[in-house]
Protein backbone atom coordinates (compact mmCIF):
# COMPACT_ATOMS: atom_id res chain seq x y z
CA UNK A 1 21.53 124.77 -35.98
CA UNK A 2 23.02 127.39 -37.60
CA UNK A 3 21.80 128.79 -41.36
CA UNK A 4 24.58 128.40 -43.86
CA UNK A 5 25.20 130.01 -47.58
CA UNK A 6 27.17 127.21 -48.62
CA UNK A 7 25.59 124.35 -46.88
CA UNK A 8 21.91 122.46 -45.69
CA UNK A 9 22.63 120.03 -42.52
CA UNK A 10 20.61 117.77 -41.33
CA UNK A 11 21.71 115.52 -37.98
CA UNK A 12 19.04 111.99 -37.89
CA UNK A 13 19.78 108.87 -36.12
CA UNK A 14 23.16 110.26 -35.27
CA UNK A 15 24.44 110.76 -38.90
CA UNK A 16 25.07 114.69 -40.28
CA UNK A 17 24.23 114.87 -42.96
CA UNK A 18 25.83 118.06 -44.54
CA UNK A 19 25.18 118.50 -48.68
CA UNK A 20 26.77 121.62 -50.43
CA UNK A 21 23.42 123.58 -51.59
CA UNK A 22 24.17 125.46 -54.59
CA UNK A 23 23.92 122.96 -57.07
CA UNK A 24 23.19 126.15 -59.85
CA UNK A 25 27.28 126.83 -60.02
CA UNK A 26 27.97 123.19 -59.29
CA UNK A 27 29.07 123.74 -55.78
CA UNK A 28 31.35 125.91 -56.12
CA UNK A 29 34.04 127.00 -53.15
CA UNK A 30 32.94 130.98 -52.77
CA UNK A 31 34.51 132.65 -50.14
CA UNK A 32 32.42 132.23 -47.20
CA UNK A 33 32.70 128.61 -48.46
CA UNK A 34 36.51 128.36 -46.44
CA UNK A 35 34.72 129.51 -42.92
CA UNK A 36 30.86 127.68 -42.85
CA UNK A 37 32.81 124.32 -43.80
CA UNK A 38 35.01 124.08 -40.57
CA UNK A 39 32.63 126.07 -38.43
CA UNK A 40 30.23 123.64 -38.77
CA UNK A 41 32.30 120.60 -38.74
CA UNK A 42 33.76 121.75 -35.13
CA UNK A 43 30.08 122.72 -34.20
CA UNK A 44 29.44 118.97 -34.84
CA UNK A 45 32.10 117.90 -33.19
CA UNK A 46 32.78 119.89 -30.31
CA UNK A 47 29.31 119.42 -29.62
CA UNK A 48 28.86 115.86 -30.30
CA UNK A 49 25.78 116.64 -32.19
CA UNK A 50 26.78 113.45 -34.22
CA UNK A 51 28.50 110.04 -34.47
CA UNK A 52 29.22 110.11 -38.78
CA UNK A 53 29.51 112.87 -41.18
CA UNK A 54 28.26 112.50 -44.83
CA UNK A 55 29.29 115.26 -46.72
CA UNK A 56 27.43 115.46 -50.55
CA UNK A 57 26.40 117.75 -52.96
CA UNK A 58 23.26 118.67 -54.65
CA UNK A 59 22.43 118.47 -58.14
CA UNK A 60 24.08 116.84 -61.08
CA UNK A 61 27.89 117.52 -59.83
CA UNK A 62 29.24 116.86 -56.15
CA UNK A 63 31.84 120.34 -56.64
CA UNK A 64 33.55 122.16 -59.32
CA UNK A 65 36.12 123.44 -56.51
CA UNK A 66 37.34 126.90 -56.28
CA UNK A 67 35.18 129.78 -57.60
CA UNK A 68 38.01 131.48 -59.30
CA UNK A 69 35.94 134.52 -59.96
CA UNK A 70 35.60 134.97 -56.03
CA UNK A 71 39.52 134.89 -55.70
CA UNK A 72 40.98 136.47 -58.74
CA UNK A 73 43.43 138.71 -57.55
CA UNK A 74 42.75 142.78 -56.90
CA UNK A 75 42.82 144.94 -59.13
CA UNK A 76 44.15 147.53 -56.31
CA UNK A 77 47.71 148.07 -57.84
CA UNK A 78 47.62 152.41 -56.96
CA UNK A 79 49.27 151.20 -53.56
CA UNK A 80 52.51 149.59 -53.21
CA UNK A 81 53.40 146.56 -50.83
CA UNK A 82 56.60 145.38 -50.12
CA UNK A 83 56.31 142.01 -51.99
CA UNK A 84 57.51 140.16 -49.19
CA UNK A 85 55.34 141.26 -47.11
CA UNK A 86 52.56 140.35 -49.15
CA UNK A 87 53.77 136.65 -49.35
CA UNK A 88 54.18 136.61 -46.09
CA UNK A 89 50.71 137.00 -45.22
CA UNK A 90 49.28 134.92 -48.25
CA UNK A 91 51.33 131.90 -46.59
CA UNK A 92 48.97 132.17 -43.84
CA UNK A 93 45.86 132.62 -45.96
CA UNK A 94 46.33 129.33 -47.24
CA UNK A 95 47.26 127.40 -44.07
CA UNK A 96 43.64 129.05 -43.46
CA UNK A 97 42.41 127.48 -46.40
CA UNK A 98 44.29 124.13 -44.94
CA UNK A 99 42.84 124.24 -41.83
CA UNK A 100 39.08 124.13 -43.63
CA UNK A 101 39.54 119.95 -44.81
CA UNK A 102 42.00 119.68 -42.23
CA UNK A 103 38.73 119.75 -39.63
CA UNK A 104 37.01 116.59 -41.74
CA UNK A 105 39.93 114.98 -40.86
CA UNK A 106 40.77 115.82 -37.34
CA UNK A 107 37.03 116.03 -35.79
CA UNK A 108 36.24 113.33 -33.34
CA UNK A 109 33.82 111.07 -35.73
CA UNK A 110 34.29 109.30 -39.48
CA UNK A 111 33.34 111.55 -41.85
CA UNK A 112 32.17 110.01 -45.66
CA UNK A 113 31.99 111.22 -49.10
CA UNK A 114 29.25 110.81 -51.35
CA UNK A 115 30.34 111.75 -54.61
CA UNK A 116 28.48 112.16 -58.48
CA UNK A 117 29.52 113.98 -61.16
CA UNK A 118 32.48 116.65 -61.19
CA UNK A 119 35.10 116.18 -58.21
CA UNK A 120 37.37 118.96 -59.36
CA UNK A 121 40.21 120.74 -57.78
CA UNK A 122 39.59 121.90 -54.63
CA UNK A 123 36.79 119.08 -54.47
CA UNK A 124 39.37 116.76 -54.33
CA UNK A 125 41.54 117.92 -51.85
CA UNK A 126 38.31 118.04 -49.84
CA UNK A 127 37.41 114.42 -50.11
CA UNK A 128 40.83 113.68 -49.62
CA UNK A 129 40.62 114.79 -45.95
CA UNK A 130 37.52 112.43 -45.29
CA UNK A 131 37.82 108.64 -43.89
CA UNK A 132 36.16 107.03 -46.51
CA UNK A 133 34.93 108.30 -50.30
CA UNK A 134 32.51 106.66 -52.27
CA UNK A 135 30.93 107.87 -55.61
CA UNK A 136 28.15 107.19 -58.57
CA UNK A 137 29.30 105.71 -61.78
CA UNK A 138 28.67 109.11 -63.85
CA UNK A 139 31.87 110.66 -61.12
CA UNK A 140 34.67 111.90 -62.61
CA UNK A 141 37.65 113.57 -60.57
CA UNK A 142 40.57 116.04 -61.97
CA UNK A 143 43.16 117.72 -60.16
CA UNK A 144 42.68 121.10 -62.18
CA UNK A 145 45.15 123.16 -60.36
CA UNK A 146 48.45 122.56 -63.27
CA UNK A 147 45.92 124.13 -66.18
CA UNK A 148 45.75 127.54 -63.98
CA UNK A 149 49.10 127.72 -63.47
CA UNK A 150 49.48 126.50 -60.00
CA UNK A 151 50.35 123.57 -57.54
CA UNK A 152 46.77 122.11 -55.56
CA UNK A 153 47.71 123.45 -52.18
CA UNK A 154 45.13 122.81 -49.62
CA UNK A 155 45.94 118.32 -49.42
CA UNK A 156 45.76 116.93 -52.50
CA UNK A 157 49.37 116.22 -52.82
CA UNK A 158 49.85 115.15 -49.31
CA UNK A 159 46.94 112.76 -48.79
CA UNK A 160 46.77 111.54 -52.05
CA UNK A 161 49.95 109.35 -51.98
CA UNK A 162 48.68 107.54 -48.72
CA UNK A 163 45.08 106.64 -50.88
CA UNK A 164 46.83 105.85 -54.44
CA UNK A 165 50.01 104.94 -56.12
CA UNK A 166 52.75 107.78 -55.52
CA UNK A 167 53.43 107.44 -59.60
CA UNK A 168 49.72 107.88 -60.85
CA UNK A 169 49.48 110.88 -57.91
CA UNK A 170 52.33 112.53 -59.98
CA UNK A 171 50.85 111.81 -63.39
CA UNK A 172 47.28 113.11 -62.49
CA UNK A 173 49.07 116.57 -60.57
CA UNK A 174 51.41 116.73 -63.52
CA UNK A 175 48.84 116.87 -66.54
CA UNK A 176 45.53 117.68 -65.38
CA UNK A 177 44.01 114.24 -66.67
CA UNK A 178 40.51 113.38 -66.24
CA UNK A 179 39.23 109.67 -64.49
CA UNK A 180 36.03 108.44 -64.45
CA UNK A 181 34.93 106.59 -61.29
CA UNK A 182 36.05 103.37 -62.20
CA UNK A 183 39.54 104.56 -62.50
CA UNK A 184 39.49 106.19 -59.08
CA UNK A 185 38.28 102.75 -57.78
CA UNK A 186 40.72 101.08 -59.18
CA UNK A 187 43.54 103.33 -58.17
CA UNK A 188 42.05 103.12 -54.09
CA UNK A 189 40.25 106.77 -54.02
CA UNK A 190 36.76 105.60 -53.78
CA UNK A 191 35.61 102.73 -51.96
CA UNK A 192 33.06 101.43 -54.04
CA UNK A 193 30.88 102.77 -57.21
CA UNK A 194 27.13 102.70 -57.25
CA UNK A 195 25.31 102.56 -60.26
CA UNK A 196 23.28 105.72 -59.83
CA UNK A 197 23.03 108.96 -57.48
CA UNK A 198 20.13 107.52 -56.01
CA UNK A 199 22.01 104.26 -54.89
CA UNK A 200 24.81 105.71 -53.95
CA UNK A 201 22.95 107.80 -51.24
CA UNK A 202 21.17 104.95 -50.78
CA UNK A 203 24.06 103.08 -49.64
CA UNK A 204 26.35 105.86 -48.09
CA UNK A 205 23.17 105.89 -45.37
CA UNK A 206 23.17 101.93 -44.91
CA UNK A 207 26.65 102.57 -43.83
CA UNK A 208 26.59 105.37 -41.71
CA UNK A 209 24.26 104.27 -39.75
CA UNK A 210 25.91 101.27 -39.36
CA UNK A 211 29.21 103.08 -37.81
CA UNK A 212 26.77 105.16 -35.90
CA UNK A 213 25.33 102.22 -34.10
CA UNK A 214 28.89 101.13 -32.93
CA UNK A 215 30.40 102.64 -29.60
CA UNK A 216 31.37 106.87 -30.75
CA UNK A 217 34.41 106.21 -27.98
CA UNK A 218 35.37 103.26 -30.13
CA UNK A 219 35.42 104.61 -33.84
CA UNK A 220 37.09 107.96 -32.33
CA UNK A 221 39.83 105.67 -31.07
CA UNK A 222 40.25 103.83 -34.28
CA UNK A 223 40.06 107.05 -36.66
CA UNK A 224 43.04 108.48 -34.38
CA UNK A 225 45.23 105.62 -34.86
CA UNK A 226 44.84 105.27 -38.57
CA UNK A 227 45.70 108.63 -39.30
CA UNK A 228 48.41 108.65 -36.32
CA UNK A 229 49.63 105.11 -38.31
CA UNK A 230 49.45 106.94 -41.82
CA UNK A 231 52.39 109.75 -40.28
CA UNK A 232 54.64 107.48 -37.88
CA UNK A 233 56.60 104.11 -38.14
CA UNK A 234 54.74 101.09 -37.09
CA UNK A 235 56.82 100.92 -33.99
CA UNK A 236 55.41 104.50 -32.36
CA UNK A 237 52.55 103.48 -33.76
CA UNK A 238 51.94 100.50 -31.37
CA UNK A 239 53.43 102.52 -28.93
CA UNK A 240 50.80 104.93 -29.24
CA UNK A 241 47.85 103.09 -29.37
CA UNK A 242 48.85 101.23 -25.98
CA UNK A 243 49.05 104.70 -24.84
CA UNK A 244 44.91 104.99 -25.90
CA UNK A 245 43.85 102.15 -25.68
CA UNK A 246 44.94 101.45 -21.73
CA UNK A 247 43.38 105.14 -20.78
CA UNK A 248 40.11 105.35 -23.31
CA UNK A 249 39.08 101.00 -23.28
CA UNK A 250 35.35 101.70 -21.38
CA UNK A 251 33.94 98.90 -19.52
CA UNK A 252 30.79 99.69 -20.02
CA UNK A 253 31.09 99.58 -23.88
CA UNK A 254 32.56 96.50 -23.96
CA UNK A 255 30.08 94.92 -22.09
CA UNK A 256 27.43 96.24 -24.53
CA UNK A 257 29.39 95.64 -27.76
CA UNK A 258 29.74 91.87 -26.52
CA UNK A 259 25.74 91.70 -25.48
CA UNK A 260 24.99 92.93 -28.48
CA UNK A 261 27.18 91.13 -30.89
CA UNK A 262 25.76 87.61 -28.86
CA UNK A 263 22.07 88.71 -29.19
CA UNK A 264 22.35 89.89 -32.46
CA UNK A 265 21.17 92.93 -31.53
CA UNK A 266 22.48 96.95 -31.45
CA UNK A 267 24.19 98.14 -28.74
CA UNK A 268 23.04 101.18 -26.79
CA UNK A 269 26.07 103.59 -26.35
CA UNK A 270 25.86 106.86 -24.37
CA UNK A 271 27.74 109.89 -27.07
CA UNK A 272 30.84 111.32 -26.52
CA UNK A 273 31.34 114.24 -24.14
CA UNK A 274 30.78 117.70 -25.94
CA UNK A 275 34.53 119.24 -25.55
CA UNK A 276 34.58 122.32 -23.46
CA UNK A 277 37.49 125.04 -23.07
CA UNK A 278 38.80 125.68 -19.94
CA UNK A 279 37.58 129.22 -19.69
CA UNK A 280 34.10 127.98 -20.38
CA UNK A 281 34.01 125.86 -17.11
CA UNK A 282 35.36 128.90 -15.19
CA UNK A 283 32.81 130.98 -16.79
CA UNK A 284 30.18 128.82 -15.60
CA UNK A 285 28.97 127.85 -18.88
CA UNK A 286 28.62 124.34 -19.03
């Protein structure tokens, strides 16, 4: 697999495991930060190189967010833009900076947070975009983004509100406040606290490998329909997954799945197709 600035991957027993690596400035978002992240997710994914993502972060904090040093604005002011111009393409700069979490959410397989320490900023609007969060007692979280003098922009005030309270999403966005981990469990962030970093890896493994030994067809299925539930009434929503469910239910899974379950044993599932582009087939490549 690829070498990465921002990131060490490992892929065992069908769980990638991706950790931030630059523990030294707390795991910081640098630049090349916004392109390795969702390269490497869709690598993963189009691929199939994987059934469950667990995305951590080494040393004592999981990520301080944005380097704000790396994106301080230019000091090129000799030439002059047309400010609306200039807007114009920042606007797409940050759907780019979107579309970086938006992959932990929209790849094929669940994708898990292990959190310690600082979840700040950017941080958060990262773990917001993963199925499930879960974090050491010593966590703390803050959406920092009010105390520089702008609005958190790349999800944390769209996913937010469909993981905690809409009021307590507009009190944390509004002042900056800090929670510890027990707060964030309480409010519905993080699944469950673990009483050291140790544990909590400990754990986050026991249960991706547990989703990994289910059918990869299966938990693609159900991660589409949550999030496709999340956006749309309950009515389309049914709709929809009658829609999946009638073209993706394999026979061959369920036979295994219900072997399994009787013997008390794990199933053996075959992965899910790598996606391909249509100019790859004509190009002969796969």
């Amino acid at each position: 697999m690829t070498n990465y600035t921002c990131f060490d991957v490992e892929i065992k027993d069908h769980v990638a495991h991706i950790s931030m690596n630059r523990p030294d400035a707390f795991n910081s978002m640098i630049r090349i930060f916004w392109k390795e992240l969702p390269d490497l997710i869709k690598d993963i994914d189009k691929n199939s190189k994987a059934r469950v993502i667990v995305l951590s972060g080494q040393g004592k904090h999981f990520c301080a967010g944005m380097d704000l040093a790396t994106f301080a604005p230019s000091e090129k002011t000799a030439e002059k833009k047309d400010p609306a111009r200039v807007r114009e393409a920042f606007y797409h700069e940050v759907l780019e900076l979107q579309d970086a979490f938006t992959a932990l959410e929209e790849c094929r397989m669940p994708t898990i947070a292990a959190i310690q320490g600082a979840c700040v900023g950017g941080a958060i609007d990262m773990v917001a975009a993963c199925d499930m969060r879960y974090c050491s007692d010593d966590a703390f979280f803050k959406i920092a983004e009010v105390d520089i003098g702008i609005a958190a922009d790349v999800g944390t005030l769209q996913r937010l509100p469909t993981l905690m309270p809409i009021g307590v999403v507009r009190e944390l966005a509004y002042t900056g406040r800090k929670f510890d981990s027990a707060e964030a469990k309480s409010l519905g962030l993080v699944n469950e606290v673990f009483d050291s970093q140790e544990n909590l890896v400990s754990e986050v493994n026991k249960i991706a490998k547990t989703i990994a030994s289910k059918s990869p067809l299966v938990t693609r299925v159900i991660k589409k329909q949550i999030n496709y539930a999340r956006d749309h009434s309950v009515k389309d929503s049914l709709d929809y997954h009658a829609a999946w469910n009638s073209s993706l239910l394999s026979g061959n899974d369920l036979e295994e799945a219900m072997t399994a379950y009787m013997n008390k044993s794990v199933g053996n599932f075959d992965d899910l197709e790598p996606k391909h582009s249509f100019w790859e087939k004509d190009k002969g490549l796969v």
